[in-house]
N, C-alpha and C. Protein backbone atom coordinates (compact mmCIF):
# COMPACT_ATOMS: atom_id res chain seq x y z
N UNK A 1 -27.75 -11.35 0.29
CA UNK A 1 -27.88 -11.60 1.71
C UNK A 1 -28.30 -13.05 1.92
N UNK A 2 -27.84 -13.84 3.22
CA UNK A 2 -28.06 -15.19 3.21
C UNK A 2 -29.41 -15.11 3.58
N UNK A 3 -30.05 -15.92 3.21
CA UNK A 3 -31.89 -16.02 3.32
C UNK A 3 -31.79 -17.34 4.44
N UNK A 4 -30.81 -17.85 4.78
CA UNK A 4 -31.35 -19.17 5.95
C UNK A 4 -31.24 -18.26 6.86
N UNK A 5 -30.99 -17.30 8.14
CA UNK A 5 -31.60 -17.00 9.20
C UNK A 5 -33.22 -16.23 8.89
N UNK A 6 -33.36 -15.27 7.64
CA UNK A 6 -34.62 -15.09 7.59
C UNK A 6 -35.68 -16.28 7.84
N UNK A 7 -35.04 -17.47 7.14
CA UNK A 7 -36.18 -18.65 6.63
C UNK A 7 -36.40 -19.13 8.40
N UNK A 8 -35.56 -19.24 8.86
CA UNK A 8 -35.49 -19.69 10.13
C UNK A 8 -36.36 -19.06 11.33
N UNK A 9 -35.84 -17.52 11.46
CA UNK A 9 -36.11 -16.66 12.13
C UNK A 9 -38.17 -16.97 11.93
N UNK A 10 -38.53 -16.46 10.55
CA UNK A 10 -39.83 -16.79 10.12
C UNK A 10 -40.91 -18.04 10.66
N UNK A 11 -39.90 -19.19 10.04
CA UNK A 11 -40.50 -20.16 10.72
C UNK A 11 -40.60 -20.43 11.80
N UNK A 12 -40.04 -20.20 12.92
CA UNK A 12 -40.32 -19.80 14.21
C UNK A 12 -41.19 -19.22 14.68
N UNK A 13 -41.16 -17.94 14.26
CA UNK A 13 -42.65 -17.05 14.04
C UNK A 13 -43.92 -17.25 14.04
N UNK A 14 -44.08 -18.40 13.18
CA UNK A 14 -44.62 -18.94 12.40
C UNK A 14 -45.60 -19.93 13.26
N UNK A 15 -44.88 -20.81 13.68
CA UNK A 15 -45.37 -21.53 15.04
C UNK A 15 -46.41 -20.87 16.12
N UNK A 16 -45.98 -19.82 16.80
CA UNK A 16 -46.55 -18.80 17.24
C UNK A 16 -47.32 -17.93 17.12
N UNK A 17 -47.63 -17.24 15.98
CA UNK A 17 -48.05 -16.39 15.48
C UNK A 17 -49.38 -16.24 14.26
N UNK A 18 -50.24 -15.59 14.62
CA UNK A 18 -51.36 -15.70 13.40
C UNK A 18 -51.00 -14.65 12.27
N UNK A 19 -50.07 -13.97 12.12
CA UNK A 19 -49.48 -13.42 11.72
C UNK A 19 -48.16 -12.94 11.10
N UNK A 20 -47.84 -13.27 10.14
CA UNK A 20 -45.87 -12.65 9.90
C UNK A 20 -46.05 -12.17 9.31
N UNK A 21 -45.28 -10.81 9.06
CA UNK A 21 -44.93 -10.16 7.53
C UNK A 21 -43.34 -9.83 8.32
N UNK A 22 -42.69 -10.07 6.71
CA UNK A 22 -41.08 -9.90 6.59
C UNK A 22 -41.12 -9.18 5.60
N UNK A 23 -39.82 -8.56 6.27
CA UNK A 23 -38.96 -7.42 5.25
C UNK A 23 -37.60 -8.09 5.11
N UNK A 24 -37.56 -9.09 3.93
CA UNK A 24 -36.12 -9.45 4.32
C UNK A 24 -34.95 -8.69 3.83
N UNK A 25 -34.89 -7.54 3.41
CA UNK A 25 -34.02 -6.68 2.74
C UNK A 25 -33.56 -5.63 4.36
N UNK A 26 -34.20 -5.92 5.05
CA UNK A 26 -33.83 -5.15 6.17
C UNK A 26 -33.37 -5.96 7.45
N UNK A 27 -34.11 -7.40 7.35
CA UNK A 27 -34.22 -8.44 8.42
C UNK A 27 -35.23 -8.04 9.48
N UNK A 28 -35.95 -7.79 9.28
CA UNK A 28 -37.33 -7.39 10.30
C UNK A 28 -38.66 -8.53 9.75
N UNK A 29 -39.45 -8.51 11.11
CA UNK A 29 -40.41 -9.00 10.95
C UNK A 29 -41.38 -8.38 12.11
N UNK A 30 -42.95 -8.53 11.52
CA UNK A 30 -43.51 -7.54 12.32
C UNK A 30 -44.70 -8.73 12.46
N UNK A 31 -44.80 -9.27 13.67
CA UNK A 31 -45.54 -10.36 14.24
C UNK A 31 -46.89 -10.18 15.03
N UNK A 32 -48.35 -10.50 14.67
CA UNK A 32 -49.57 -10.72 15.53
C UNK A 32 -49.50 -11.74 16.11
N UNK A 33 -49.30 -11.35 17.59
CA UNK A 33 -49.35 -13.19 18.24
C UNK A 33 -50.34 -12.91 19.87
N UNK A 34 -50.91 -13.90 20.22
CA UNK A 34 -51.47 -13.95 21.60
C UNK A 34 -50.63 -13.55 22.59
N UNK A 35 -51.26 -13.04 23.77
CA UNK A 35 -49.97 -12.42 24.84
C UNK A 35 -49.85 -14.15 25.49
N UNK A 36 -50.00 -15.05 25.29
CA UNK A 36 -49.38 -16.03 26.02
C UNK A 36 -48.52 -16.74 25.09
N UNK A 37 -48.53 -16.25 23.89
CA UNK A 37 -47.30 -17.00 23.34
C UNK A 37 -46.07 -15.71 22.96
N UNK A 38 -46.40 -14.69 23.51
CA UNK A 38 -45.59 -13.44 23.34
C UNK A 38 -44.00 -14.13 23.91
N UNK A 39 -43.62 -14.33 25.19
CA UNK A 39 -42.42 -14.44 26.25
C UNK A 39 -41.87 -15.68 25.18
N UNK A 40 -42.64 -16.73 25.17
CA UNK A 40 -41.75 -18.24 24.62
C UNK A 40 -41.30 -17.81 23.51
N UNK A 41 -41.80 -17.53 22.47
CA UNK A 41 -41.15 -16.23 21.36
C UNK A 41 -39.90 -15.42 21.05
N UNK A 42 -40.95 -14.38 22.34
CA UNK A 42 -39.13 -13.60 22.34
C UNK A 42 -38.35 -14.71 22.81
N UNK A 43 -37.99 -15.60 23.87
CA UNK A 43 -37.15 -16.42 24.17
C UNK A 43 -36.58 -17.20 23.54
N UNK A 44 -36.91 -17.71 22.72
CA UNK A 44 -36.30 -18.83 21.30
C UNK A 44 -35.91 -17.74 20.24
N UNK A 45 -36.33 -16.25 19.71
CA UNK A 45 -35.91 -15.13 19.18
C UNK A 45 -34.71 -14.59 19.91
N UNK A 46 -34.71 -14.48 21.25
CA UNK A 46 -33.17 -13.94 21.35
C UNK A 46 -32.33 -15.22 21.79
N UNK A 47 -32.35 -16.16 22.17
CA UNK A 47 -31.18 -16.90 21.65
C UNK A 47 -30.52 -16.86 19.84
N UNK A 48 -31.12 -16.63 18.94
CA UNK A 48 -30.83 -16.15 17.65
C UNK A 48 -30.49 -14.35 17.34
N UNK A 49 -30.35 -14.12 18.52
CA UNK A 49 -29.91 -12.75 18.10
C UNK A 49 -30.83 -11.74 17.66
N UNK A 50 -31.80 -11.91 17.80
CA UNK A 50 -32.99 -10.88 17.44
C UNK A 50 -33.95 -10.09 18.31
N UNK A 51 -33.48 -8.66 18.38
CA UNK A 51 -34.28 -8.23 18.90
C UNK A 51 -35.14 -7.49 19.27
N UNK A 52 -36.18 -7.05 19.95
CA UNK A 52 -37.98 -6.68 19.86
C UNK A 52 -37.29 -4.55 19.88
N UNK A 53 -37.87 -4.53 19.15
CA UNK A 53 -38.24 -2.97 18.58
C UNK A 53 -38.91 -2.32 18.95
N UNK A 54 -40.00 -2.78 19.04
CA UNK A 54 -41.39 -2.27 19.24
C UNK A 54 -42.51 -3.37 19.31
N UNK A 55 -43.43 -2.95 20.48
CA UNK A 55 -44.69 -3.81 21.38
C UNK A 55 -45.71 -2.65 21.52
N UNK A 56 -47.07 -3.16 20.89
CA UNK A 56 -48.35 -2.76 21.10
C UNK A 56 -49.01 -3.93 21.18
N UNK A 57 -49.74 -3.38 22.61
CA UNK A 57 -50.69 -4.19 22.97
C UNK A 57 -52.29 -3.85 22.57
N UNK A 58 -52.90 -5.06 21.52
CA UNK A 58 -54.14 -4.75 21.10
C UNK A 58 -55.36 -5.90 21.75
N UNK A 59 -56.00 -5.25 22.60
CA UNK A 59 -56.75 -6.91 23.43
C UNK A 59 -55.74 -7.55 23.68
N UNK A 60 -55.92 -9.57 23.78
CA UNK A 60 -55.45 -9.70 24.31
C UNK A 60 -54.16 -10.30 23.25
N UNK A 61 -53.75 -9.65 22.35
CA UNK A 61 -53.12 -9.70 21.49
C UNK A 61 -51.86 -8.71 21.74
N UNK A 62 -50.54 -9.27 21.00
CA UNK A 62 -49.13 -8.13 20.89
C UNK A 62 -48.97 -7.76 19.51
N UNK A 63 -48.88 -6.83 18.91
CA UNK A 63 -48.03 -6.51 17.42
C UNK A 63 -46.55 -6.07 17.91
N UNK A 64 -45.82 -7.04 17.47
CA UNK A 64 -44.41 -6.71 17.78
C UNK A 64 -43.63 -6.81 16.57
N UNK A 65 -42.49 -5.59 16.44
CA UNK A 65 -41.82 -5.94 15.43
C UNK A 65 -40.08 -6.49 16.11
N UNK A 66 -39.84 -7.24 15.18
CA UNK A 66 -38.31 -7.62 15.48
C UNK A 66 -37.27 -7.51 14.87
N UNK A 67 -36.37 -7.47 15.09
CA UNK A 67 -35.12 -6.83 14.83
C UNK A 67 -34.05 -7.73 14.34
N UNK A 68 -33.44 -8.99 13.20
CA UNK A 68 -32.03 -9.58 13.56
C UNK A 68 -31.20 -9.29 13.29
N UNK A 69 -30.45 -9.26 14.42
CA UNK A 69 -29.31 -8.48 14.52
C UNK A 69 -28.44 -8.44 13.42
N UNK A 70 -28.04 -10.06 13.30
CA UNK A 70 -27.02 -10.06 13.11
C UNK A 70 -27.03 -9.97 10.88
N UNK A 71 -28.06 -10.03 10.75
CA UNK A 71 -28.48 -9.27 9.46
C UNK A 71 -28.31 -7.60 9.67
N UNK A 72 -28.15 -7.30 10.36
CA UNK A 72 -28.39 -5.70 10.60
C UNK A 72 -26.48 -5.36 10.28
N UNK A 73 -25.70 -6.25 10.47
CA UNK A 73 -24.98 -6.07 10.93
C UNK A 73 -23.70 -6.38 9.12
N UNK A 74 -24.90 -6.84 8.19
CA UNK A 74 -24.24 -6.65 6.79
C UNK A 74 -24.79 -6.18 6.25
N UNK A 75 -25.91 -5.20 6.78
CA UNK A 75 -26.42 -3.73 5.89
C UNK A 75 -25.52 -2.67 6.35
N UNK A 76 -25.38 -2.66 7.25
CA UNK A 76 -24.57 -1.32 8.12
C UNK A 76 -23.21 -1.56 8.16
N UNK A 77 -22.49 -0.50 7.56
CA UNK A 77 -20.97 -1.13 7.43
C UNK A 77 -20.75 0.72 7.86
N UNK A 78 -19.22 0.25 8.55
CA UNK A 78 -18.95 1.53 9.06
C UNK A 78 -17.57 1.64 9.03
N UNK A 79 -16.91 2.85 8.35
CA UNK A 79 -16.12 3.21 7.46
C UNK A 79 -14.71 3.54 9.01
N UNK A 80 -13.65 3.20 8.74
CA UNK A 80 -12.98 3.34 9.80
C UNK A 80 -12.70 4.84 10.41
N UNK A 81 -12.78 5.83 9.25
CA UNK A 81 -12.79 7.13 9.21
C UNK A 81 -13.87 7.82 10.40
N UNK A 82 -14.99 6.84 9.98
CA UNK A 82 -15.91 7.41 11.17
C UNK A 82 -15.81 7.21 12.44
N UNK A 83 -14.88 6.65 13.11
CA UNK A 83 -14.80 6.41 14.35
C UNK A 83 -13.33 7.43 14.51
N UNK A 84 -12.72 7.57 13.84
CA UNK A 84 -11.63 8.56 13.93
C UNK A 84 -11.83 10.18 14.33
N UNK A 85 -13.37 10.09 13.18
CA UNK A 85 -13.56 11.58 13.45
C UNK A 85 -14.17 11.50 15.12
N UNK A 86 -14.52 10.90 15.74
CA UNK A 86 -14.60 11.19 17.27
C UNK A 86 -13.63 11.64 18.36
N UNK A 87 -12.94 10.65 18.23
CA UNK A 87 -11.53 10.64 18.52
C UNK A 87 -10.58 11.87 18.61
N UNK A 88 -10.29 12.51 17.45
CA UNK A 88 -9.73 13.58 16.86
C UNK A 88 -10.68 14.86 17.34
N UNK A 89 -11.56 14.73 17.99
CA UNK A 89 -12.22 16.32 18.09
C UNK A 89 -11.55 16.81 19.72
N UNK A 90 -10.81 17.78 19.40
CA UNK A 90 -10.02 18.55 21.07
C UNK A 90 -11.33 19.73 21.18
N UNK A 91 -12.32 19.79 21.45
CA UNK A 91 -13.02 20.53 22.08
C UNK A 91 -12.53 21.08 23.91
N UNK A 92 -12.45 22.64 23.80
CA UNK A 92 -12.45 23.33 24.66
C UNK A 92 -13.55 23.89 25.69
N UNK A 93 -14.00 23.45 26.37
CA UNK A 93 -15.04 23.74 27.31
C UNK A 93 -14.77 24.78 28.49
């Protein structure tokens, strides 16, 4: 898997955050950051395609995890068969 959007995605993070942990085998990252640097964050995060999963608010703190996409998107491969079998079902109602 290419490691420059992880490295990227991270360092961004990074800026922001008193906190990163990465999973880069999945492309997630699960971020402690202040709620005033929460919005500028996500905002520079989804111009890169990444996006928020899950938000808990602890004080005046967020644990958010994030999502990139477009890493998500060469773990998950989907077989043409599987979209056929939808297609093909004549259900009688």
């Amino acid at each position: 898997m290419d490691q420059r959007p992880i490295g990227l995605i991270k360092s961004i993070c990074e800026e922001f955050c008193d906190c990163v942990l990465v999973d880069a085998s999945m492309g997630s990252f699960l971020v402690y950051i202040k709620k005033r640097y929460y919005q500028p964050l996500s905002s520079r995060l989804g111009q890169l395609e990444v996006v928020e999963l899950f938000k808990n608010k602890r004080d005046n703190r967020y644990v958010v995890l994030y999502q990139a996409m477009e890493l998500v998107d060469d773990i998950i491969q989907f077989e043409d068969d599987d979209f056929e079998d939808f297609e093909d079902d004549d259900l009688d109602w």
